[in-house]
Structure formats: C-alpha cells, structure tokens
N, C-alpha and C. Protein backbone atom coordinates (compact mmCIF):
# COMPACT_ATOMS: atom_id res chain seq x y z
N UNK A 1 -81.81 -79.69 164.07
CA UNK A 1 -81.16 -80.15 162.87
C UNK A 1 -80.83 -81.64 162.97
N UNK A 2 -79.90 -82.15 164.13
CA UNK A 2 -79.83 -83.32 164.02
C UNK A 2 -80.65 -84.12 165.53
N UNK A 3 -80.81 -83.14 166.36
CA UNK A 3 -81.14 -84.19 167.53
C UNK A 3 -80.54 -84.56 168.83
N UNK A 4 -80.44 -85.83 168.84
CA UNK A 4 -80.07 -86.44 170.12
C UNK A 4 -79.63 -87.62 169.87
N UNK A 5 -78.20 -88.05 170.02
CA UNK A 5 -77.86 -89.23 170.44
C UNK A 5 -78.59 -89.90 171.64
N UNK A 6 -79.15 -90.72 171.55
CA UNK A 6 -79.46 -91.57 172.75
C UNK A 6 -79.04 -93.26 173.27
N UNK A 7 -78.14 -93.32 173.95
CA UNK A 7 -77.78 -94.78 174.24
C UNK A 7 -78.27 -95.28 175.71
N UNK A 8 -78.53 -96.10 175.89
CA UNK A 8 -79.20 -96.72 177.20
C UNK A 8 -79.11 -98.57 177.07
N UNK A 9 -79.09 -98.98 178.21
CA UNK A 9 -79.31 -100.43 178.56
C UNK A 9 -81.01 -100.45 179.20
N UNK A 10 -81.47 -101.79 178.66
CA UNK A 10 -82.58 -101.91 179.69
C UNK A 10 -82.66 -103.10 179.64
N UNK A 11 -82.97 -103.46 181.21
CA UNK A 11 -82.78 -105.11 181.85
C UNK A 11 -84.33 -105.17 182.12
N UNK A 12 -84.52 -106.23 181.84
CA UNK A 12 -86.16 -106.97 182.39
C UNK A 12 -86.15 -108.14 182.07
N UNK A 13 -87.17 -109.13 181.67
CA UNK A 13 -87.86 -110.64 181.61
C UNK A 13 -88.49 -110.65 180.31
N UNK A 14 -88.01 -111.15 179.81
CA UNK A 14 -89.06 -111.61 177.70
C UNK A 14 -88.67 -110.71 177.46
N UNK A 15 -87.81 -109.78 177.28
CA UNK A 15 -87.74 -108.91 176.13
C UNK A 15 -87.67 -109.30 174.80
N UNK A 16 -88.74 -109.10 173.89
CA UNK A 16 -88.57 -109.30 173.06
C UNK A 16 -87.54 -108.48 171.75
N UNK A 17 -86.65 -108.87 171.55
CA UNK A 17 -85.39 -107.73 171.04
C UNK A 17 -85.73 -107.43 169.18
N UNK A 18 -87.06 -108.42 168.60
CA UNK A 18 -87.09 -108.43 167.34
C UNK A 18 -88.17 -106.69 167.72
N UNK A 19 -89.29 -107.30 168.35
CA UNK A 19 -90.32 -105.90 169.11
C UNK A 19 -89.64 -104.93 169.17
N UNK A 20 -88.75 -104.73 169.90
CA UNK A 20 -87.88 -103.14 170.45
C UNK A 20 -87.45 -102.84 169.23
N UNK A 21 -86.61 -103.62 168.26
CA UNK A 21 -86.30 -102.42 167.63
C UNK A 21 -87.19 -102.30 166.51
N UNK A 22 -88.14 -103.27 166.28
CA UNK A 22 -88.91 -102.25 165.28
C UNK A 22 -90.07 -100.89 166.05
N UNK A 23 -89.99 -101.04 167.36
CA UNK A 23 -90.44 -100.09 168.02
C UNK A 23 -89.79 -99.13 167.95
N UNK A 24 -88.20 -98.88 168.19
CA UNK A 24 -87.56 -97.68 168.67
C UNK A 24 -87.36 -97.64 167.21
N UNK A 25 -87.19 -97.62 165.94
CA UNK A 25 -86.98 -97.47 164.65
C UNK A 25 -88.38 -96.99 164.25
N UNK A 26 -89.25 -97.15 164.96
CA UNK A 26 -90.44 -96.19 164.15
C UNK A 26 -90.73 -94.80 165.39
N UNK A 27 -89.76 -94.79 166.16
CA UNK A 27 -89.91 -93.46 166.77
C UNK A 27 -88.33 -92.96 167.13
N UNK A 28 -87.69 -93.51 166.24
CA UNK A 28 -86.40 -92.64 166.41
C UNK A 28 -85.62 -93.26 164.96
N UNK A 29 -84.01 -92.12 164.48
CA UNK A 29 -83.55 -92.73 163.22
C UNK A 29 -82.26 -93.32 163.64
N UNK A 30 -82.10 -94.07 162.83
CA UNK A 30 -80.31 -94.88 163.34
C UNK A 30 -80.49 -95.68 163.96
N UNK A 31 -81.78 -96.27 164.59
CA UNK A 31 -81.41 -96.98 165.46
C UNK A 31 -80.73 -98.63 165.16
N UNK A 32 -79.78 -98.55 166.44
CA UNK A 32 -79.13 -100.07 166.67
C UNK A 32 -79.52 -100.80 167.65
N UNK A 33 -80.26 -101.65 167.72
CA UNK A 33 -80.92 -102.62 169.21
C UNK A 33 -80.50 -103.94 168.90
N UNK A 34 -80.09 -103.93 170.38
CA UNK A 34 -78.86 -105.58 170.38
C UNK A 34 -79.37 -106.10 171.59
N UNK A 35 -79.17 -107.32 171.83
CA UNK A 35 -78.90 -108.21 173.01
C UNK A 35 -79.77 -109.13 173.51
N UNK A 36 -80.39 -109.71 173.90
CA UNK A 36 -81.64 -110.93 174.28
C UNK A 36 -82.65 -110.54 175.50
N UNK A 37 -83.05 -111.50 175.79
CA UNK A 37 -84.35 -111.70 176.72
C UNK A 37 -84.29 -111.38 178.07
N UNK A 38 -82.97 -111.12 178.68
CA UNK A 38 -82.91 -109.82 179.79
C UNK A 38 -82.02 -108.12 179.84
N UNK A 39 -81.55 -108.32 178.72
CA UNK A 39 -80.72 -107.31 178.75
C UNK A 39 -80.80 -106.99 177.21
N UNK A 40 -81.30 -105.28 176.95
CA UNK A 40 -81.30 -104.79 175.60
C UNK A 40 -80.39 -103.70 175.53
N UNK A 41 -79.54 -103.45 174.82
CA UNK A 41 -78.31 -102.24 174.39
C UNK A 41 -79.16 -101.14 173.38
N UNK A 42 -79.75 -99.96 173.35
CA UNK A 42 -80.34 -99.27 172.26
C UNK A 42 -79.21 -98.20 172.20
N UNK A 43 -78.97 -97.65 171.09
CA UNK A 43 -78.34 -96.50 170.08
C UNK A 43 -79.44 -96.17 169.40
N UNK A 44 -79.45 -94.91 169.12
CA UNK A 44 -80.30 -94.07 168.25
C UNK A 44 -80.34 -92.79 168.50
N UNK A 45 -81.01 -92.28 167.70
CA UNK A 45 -80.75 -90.50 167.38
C UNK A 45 -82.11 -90.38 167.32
N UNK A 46 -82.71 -89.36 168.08
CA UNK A 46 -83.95 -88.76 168.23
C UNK A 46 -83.69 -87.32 168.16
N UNK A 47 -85.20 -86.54 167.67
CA UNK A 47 -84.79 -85.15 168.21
C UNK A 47 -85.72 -84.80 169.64
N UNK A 48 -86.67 -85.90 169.99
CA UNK A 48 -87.20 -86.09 171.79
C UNK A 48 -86.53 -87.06 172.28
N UNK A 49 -85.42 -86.78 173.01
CA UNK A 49 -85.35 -88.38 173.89
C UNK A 49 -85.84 -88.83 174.77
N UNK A 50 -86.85 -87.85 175.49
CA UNK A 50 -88.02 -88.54 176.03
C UNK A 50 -88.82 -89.47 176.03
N UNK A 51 -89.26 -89.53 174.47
CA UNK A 51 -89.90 -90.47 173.72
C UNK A 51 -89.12 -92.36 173.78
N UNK A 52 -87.71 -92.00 173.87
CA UNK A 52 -87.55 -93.17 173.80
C UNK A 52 -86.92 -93.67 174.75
N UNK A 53 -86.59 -93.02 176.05
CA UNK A 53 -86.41 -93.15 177.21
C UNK A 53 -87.64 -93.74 177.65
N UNK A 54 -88.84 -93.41 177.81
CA UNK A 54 -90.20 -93.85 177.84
C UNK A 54 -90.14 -95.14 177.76
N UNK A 55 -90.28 -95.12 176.32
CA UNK A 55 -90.62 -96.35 175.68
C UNK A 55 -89.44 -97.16 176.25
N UNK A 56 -88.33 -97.36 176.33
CA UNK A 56 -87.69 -98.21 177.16
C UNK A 56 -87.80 -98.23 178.60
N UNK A 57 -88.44 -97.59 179.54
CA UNK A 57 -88.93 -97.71 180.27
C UNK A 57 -90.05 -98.72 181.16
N UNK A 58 -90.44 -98.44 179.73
CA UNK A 58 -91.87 -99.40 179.66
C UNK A 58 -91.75 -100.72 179.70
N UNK A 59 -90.14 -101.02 179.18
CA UNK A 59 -89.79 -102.59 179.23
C UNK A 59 -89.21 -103.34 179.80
N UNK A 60 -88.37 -102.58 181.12
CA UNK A 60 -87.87 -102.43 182.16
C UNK A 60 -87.18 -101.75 183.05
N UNK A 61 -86.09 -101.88 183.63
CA UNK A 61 -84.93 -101.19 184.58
C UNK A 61 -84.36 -100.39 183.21
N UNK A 62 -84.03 -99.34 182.99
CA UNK A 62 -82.97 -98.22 182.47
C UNK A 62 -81.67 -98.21 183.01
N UNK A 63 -80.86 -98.19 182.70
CA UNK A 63 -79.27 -98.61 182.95
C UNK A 63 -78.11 -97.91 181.88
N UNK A 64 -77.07 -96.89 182.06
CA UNK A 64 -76.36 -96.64 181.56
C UNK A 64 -76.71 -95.81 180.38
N UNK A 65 -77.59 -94.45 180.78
CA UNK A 65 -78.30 -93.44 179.88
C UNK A 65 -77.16 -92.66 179.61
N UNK A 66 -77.10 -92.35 177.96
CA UNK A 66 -76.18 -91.40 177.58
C UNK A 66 -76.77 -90.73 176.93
N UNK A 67 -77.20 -89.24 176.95
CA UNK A 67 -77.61 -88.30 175.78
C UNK A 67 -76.53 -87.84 175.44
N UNK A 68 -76.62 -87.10 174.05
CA UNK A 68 -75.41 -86.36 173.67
C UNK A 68 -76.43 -85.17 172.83
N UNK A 69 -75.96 -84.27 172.38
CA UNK A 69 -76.81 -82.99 171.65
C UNK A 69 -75.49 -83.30 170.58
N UNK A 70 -76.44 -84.00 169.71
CA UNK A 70 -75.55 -83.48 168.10
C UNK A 70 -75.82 -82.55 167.56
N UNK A 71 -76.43 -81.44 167.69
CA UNK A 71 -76.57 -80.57 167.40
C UNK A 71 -75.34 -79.26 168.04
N UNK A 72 -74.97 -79.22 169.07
CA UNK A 72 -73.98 -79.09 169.88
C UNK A 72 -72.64 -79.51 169.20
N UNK A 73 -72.99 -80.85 169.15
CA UNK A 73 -71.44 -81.77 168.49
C UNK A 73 -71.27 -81.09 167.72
N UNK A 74 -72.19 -81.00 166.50
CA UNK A 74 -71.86 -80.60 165.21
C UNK A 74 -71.48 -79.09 164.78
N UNK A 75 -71.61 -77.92 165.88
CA UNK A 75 -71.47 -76.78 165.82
C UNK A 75 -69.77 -76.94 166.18
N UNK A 76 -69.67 -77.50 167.55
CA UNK A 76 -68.20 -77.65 167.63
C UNK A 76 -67.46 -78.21 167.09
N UNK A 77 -67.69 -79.57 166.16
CA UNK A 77 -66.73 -80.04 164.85
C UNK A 77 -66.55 -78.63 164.51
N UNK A 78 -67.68 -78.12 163.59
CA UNK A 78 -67.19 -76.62 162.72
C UNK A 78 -66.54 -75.34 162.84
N UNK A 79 -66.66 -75.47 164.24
CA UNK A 79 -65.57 -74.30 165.30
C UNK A 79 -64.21 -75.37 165.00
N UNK A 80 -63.92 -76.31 165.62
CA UNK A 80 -62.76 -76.87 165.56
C UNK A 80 -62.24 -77.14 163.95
N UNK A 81 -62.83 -77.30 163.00
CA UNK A 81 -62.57 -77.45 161.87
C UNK A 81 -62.24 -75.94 161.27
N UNK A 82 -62.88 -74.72 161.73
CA UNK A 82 -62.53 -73.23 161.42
C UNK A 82 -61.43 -73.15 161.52
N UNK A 83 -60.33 -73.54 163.23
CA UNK A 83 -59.40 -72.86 163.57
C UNK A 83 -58.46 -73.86 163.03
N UNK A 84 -58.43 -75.57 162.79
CA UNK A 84 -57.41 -75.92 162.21
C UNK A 84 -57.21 -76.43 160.82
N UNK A 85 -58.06 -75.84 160.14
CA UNK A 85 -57.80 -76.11 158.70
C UNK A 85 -56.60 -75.22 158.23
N UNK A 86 -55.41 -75.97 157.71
CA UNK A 86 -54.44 -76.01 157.42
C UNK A 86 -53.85 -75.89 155.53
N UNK A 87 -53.74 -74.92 155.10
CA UNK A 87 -53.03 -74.75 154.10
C UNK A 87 -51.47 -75.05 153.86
N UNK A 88 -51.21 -76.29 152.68
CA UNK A 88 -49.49 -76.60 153.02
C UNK A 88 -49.22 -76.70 151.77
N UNK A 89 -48.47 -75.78 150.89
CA UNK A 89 -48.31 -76.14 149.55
C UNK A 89 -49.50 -76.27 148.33
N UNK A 90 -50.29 -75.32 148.77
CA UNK A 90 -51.35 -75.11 148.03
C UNK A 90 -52.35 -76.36 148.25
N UNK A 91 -52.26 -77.22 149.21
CA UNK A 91 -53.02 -78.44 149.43
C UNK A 91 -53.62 -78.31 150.69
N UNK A 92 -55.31 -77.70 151.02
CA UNK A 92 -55.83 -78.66 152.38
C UNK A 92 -55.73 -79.47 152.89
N UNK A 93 -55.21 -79.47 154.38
CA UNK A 93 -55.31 -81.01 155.40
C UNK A 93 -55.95 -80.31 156.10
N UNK A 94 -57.11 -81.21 156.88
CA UNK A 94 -57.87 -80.67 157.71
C UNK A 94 -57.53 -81.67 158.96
N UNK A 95 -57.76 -81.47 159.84
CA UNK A 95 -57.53 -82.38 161.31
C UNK A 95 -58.99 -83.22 161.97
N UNK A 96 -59.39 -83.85 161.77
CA UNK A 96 -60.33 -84.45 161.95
C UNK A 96 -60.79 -84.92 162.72
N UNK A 97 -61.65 -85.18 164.49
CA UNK A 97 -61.94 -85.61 164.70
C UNK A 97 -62.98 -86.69 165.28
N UNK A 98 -63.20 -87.38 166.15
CA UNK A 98 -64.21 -88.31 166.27
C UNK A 98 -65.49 -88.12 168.14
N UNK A 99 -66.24 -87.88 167.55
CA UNK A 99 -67.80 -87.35 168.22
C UNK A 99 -67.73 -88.79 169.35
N UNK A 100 -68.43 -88.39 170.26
CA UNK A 100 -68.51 -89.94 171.31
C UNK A 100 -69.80 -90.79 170.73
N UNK A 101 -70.41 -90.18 169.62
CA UNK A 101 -71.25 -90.57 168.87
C UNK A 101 -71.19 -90.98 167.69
C-alpha cells in the first residue's frame, strides 16, 4: 500500500546532486535529495528499497541507512487511533501522533 521509507547518506567525489535526484525520483516517490559534491542526504518512499539502496550505492560509501515499513506505521497509527479516540460532549478529539517518517 504504501512502501518504504528510505533515508540514507552517501559520500563520494562529483556527485552530481542535480543527477541523483532526478534519478531517485524516477525510481522512487517523495523523494528529497540534498547536499553537494561529497556528501548526498536522500529521503524517499519506495515499495523496493533495494532499488534505491543500489542505486546509491553506485555513487558511493552508504552511511546512515534508515528503512521504516509504512505500511506497518500506518496499521499502527489505526490501532492507536482505535483505542484513543475520545468522545467529550458529543465532540471527537482524537490524539494524534507523529511517524519517524
């Protein structure tokens, strides 16, 4: 349904940072690619993160890999949103909170 958060650093020489992200944006959605010519920051949501583990691979050292299963996330928002949705005076408050994604 939704995928994979994927965040990673990758360090190398010329990175070109305009290249990467129209690379990782045509094989993953969301993506955010930041930083210059030795050091690149990627965010994005895949449903292979293989694919873009790879492909950053390919451009240097990998550094500071985070997957997350939003798919996972998003089952447990809706468990946690089941047990504390709150009726007060005929008005819903729900308790809301925030994904590491």
């Amino acid at each position: 349904l939704y995928g994979y958060c994927v965040q990673f650093m990758v360090t190398g020489s010329e990175l070109d940072i305009d290249i990467i992200r129209e690379a990782v944006q045509a094989i993953s959605d969301s993506a955010v690619v930041a930083g210059g010519s030795e050091l690149v920051k990627i965010h994005t949501h895949a449903y292979d993160p293989g694919i873009v583990l790879s492909y950053g691979a390919g451009l240097g050292v990998l550094e500071q890999i985070n997957i997350a299963n939003m798919d996972k996330q998003h089952k447990e928002f809706q468990e946690f949103h089941a047990l504390h949705c709150h009726k007060r005076l005929g008005v819903e408050f729900w308790l809301i909170f925030l994904s590491a994604c």
